[in-house]
C-alpha atoms as a PDB file:
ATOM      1  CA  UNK A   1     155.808 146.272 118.908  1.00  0.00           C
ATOM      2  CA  UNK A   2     157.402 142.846 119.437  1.00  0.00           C
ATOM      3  CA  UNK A   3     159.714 141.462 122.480  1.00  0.00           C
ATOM      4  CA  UNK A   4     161.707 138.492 122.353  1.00  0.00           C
ATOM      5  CA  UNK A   5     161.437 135.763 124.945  1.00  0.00           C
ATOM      6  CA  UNK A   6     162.646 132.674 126.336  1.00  0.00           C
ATOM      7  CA  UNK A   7     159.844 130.324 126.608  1.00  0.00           C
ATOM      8  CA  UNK A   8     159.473 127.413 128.822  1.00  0.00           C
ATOM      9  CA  UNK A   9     157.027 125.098 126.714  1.00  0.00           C
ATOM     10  CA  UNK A  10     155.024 122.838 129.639  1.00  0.00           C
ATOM     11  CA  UNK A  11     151.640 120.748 128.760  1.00  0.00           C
ATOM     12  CA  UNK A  12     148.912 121.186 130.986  1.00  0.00           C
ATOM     13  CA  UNK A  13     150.796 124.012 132.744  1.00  0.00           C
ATOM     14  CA  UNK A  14     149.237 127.579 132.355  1.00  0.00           C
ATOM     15  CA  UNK A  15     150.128 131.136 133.750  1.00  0.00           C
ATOM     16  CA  UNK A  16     147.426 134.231 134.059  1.00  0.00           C
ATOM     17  CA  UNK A  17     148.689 137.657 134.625  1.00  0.00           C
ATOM     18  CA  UNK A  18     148.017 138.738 138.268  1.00  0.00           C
ATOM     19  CA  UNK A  19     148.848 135.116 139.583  1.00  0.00           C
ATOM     20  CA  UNK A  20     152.053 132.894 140.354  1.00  0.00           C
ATOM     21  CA  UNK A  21     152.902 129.902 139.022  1.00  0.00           C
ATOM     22  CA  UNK A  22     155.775 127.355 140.907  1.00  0.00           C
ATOM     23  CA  UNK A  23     157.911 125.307 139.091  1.00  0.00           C
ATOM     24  CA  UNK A  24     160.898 122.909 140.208  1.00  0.00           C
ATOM     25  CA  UNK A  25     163.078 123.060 137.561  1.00  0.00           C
ATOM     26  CA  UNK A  26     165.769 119.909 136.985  1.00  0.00           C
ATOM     27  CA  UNK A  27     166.196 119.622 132.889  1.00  0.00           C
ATOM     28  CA  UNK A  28     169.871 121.084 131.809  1.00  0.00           C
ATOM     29  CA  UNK A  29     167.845 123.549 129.192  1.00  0.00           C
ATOM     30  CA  UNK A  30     165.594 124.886 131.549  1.00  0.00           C
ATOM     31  CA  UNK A  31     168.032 125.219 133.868  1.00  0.00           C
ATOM     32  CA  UNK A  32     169.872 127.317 131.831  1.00  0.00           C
ATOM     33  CA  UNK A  33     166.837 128.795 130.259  1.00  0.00           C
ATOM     34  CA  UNK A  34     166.488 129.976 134.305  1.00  0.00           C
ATOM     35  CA  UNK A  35     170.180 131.221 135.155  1.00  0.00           C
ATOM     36  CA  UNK A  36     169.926 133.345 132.208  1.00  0.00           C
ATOM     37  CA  UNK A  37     166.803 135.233 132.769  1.00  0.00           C
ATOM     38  CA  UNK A  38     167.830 136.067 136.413  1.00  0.00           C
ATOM     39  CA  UNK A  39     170.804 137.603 134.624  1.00  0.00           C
ATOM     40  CA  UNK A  40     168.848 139.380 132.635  1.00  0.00           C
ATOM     41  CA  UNK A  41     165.571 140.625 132.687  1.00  0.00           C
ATOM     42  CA  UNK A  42     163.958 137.895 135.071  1.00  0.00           C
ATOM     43  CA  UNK A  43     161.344 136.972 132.584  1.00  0.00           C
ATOM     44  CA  UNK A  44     160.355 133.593 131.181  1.00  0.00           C
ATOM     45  CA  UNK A  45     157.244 133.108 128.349  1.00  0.00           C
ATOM     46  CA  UNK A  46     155.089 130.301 130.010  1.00  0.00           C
ATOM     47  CA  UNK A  47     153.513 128.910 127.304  1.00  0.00           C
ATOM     48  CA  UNK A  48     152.096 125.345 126.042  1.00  0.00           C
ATOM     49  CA  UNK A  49     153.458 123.280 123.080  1.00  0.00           C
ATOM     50  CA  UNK A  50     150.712 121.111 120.958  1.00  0.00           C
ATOM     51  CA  UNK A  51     152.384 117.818 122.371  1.00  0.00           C
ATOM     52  CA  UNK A  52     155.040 116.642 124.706  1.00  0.00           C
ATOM     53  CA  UNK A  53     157.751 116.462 122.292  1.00  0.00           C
ATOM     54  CA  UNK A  54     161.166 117.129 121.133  1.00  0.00           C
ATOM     55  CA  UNK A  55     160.305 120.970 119.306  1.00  0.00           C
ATOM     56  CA  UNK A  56     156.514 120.595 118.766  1.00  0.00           C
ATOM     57  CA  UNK A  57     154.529 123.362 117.560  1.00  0.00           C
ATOM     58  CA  UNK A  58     153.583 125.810 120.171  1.00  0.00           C
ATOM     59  CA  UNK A  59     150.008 127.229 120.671  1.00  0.00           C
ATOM     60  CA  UNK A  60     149.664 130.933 120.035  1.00  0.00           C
ATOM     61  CA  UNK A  61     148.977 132.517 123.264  1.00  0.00           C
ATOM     62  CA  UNK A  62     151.338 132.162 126.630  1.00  0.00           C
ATOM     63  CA  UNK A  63     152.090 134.591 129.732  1.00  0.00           C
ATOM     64  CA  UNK A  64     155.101 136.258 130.576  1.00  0.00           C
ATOM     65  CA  UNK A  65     156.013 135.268 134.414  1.00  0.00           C
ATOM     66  CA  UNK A  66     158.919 137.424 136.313  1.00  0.00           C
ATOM     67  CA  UNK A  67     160.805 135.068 138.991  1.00  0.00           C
ATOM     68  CA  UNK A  68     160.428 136.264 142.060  1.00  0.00           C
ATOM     69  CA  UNK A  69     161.165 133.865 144.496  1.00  0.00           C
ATOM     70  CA  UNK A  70     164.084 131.564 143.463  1.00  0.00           C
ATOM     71  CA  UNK A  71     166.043 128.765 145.316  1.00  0.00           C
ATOM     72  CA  UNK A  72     169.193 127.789 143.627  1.00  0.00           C
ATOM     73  CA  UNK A  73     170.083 124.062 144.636  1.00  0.00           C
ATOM     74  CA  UNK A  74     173.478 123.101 144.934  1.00  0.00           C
ATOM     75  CA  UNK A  75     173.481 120.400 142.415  1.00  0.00           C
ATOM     76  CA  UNK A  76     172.025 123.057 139.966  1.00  0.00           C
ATOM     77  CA  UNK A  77     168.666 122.689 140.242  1.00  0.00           C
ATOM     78  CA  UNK A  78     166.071 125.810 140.615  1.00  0.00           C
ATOM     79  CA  UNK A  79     162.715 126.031 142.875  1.00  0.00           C
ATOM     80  CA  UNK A  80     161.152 129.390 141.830  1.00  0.00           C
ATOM     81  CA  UNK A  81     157.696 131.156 141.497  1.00  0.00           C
ATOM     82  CA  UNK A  82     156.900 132.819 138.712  1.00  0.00           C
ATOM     83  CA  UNK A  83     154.637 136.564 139.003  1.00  0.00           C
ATOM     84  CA  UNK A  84     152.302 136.208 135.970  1.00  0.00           C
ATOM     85  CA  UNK A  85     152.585 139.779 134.357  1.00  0.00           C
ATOM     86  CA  UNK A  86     150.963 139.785 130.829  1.00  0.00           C
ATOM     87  CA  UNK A  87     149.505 137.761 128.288  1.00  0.00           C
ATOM     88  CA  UNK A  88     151.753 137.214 124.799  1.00  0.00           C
ATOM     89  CA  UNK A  89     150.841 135.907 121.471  1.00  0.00           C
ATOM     90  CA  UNK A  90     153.353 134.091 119.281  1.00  0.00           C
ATOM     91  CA  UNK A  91     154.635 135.942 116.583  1.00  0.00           C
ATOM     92  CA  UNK A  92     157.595 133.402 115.047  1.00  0.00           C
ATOM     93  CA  UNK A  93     159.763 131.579 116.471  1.00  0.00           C
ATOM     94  CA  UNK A  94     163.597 132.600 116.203  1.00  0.00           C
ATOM     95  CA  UNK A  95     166.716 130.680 115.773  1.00  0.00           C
ATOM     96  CA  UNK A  96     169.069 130.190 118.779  1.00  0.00           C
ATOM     97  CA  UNK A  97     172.239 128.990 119.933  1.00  0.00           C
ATOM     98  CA  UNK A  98     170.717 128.529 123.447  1.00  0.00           C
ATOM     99  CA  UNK A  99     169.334 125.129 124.482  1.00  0.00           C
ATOM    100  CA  UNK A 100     166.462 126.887 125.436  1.00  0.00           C
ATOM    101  CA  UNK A 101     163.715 127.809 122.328  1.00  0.00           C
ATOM    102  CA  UNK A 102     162.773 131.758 121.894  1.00  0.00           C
ATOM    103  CA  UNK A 103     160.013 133.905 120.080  1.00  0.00           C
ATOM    104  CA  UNK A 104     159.703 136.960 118.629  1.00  0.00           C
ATOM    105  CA  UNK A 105     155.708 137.970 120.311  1.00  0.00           C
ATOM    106  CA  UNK A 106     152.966 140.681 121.303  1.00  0.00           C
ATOM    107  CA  UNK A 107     152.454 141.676 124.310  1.00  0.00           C
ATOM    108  CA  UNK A 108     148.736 141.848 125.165  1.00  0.00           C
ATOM    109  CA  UNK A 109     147.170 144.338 127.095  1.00  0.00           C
ATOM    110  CA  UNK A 110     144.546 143.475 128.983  1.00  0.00           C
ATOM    111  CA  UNK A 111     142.162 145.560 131.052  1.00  0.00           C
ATOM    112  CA  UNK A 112     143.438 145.408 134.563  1.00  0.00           C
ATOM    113  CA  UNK A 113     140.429 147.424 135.789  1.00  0.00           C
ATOM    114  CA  UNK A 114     137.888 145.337 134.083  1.00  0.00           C
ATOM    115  CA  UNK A 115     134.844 143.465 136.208  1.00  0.00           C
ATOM    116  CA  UNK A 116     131.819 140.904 136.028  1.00  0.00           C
ATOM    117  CA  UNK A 117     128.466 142.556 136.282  1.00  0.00           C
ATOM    118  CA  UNK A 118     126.887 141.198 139.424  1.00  0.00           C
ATOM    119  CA  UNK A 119     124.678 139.446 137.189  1.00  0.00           C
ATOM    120  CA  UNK A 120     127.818 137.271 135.663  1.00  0.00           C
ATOM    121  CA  UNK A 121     129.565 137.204 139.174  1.00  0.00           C
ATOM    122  CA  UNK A 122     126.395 135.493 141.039  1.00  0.00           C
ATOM    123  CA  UNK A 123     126.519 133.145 137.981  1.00  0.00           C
ATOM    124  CA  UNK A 124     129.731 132.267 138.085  1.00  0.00           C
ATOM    125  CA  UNK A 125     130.162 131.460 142.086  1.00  0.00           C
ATOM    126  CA  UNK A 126     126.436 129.393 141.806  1.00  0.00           C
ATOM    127  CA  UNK A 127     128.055 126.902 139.248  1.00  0.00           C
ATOM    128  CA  UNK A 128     131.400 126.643 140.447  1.00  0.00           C
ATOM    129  CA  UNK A 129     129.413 125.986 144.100  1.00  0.00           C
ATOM    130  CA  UNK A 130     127.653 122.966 142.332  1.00  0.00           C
ATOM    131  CA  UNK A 131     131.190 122.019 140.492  1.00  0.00           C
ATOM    132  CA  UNK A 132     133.106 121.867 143.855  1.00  0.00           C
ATOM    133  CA  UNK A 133     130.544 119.686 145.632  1.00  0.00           C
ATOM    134  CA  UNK A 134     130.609 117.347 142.736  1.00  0.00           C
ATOM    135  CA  UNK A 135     133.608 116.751 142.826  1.00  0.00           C
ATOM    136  CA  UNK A 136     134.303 116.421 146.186  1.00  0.00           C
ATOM    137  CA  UNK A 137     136.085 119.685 146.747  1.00  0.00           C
ATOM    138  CA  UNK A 138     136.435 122.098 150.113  1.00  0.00           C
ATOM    139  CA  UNK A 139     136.183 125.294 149.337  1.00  0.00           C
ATOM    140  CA  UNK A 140     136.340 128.440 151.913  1.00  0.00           C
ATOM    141  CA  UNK A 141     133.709 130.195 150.064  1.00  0.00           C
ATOM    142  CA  UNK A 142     133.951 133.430 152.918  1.00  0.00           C
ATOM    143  CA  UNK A 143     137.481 133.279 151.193  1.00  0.00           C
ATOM    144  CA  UNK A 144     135.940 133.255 147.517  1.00  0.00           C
ATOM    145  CA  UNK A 145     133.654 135.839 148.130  1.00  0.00           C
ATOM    146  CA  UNK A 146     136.346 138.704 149.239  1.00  0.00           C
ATOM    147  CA  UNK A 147     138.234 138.116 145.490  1.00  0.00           C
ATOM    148  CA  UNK A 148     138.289 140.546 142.910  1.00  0.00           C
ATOM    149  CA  UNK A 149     136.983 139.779 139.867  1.00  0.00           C
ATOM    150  CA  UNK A 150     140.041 139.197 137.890  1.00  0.00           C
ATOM    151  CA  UNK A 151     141.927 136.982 140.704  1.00  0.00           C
ATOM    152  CA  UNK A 152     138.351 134.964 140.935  1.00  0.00           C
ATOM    153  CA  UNK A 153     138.143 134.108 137.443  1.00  0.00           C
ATOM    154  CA  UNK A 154     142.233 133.618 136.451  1.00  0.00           C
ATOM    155  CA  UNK A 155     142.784 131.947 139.688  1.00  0.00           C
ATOM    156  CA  UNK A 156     139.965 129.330 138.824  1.00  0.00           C
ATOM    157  CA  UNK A 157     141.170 129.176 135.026  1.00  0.00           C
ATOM    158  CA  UNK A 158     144.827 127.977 136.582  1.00  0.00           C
ATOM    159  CA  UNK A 159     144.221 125.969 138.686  1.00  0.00           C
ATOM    160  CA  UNK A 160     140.805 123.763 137.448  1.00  0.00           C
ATOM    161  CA  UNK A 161     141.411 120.089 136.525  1.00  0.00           C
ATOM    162  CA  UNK A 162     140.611 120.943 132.477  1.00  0.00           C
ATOM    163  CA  UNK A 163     142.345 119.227 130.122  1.00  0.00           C
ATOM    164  CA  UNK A 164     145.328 120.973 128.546  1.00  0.00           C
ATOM    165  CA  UNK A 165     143.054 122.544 125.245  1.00  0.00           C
ATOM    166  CA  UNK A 166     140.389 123.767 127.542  1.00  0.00           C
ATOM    167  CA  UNK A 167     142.882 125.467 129.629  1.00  0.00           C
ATOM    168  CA  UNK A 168     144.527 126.930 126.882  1.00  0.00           C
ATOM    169  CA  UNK A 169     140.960 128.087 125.295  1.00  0.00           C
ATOM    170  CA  UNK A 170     140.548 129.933 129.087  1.00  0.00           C
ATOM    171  CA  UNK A 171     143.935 131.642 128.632  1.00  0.00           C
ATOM    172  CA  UNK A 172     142.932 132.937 124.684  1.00  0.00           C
ATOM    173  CA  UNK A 173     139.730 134.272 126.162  1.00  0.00           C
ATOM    174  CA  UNK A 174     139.564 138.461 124.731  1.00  0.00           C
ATOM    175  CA  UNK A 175     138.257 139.424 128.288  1.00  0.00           C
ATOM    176  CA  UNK A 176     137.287 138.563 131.681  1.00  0.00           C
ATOM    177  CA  UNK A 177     133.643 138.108 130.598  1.00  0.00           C
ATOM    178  CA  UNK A 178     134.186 135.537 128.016  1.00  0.00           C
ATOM    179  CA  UNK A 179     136.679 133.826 130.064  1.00  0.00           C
ATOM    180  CA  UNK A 180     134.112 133.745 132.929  1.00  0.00           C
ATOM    181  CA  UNK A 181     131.369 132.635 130.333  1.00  0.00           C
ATOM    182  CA  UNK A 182     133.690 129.738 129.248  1.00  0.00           C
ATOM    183  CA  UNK A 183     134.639 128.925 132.702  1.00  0.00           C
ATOM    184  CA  UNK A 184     130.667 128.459 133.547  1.00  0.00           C
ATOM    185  CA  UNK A 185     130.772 126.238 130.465  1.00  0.00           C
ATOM    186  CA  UNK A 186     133.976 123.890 131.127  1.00  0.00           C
ATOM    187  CA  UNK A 187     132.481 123.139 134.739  1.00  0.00           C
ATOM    188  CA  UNK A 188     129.000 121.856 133.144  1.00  0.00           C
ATOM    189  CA  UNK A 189     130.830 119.739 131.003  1.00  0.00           C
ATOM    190  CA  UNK A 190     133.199 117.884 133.345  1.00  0.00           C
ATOM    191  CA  UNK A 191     130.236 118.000 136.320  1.00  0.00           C
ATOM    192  CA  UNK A 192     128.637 115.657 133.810  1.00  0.00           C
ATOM    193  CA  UNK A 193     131.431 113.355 133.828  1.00  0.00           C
ATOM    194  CA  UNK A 194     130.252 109.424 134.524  1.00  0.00           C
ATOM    195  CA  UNK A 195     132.380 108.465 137.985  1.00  0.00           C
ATOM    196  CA  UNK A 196     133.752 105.645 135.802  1.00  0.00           C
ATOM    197  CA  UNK A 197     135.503 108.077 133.727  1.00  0.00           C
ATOM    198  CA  UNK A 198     139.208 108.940 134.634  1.00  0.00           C
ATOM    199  CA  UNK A 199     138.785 112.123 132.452  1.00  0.00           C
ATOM    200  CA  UNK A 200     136.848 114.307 130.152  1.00  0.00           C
ATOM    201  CA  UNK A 201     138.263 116.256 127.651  1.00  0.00           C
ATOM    202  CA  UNK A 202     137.543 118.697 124.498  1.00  0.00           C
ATOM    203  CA  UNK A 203     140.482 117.493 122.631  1.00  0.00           C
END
């Protein structure tokens, strides 16, 4: 069964389900694209075009977000947080007198209750121990160690410095396992990154 949605196509910019996502928004479309979903139903499709242009192509997979918090400025801006809810995947897109773009899509229904083994968990928090102190990162690892699972591995996926196709590869991941397996992946790569190099990417 298929939904329609508003989407608000963002580079580098990805949502998982079970996390929150804030976004100052200041363009007249997405503006609009805003005032009418908290008129609605709340929800906006988060998802990632191919390029930064003028109607590019849009990947296949994004994540529905629900505003939750929202700040209206008074020159018609919006600061709000967006509640990651569920993963969609891109049937068409559909015509619209909006200035916003929309799509007919799937939702997909992920495993909520699904875990690492301990195996995969010990893994996963040994490399991304070695990928924080390469890079120079602080990490409360007490903090780490008292996540779930699921909030471990998305909240990683969301916020790592990837490059926009490894980010989206994270987000197209079936389950929590392979997302965690890429995730161990991804950090090798950029840990081997020269320090001369302003970035490394899979693109």
């Amino acid at each position: 069964m298929t939904t329609r949605l508003s989407i608000f196509p963002l580079p580098g910019v990805i949502l998982f389900p079970g996390l929150q996502l804030p976004l100052h928004v200041f363009e007249p479309r997405y503006r609009a694209l805003v005032g009418d979903a908290l008129a609605r139903d709340r929800r906006i499709g988060m998802i990632q075009p191919h390029r930064p242009a003028e109607g590019a192509p849009l990947f296949a997979v994004g994540c529905v977000g629900r505003i939750g918090e929202v700040e209206a400025l008074e020159d018609g801006r919006y600061n709000i947080v967006l509640d990651g809810e569920a993963r969609f995947r891109v049937v068409r897109e559909v015509e619209s007198a909006t200035l916003f773009r929309k799509v007919e899509a799937e939702l997909i229904g992920d495993d909520a209750n699904e875990v690492l083994s301990s195996i995969e968990r010990a893994g996963f928090e040994r490399e991304a121990r070695r990928f924080a102190d390469a890079q120079g990162y602080s990490v409360d690892w007490e903090s780490v160690a008292r996540l779930d699972d699921m909030s471990l591995i998305n909240g990683v996926s969301q916020i790592a410095p990837f490059d926009p196709a490894s980010k989206q590869a994270l987000l197209e991941a079936d389950t929590l396992g392979e997302r965690c397996e890429l995730l161990i992946q991804l950090m090798q790569f950029y840990g081997r990154r020269d320090g001369d190099e302003d970035r490394v990417t899979l693109q």
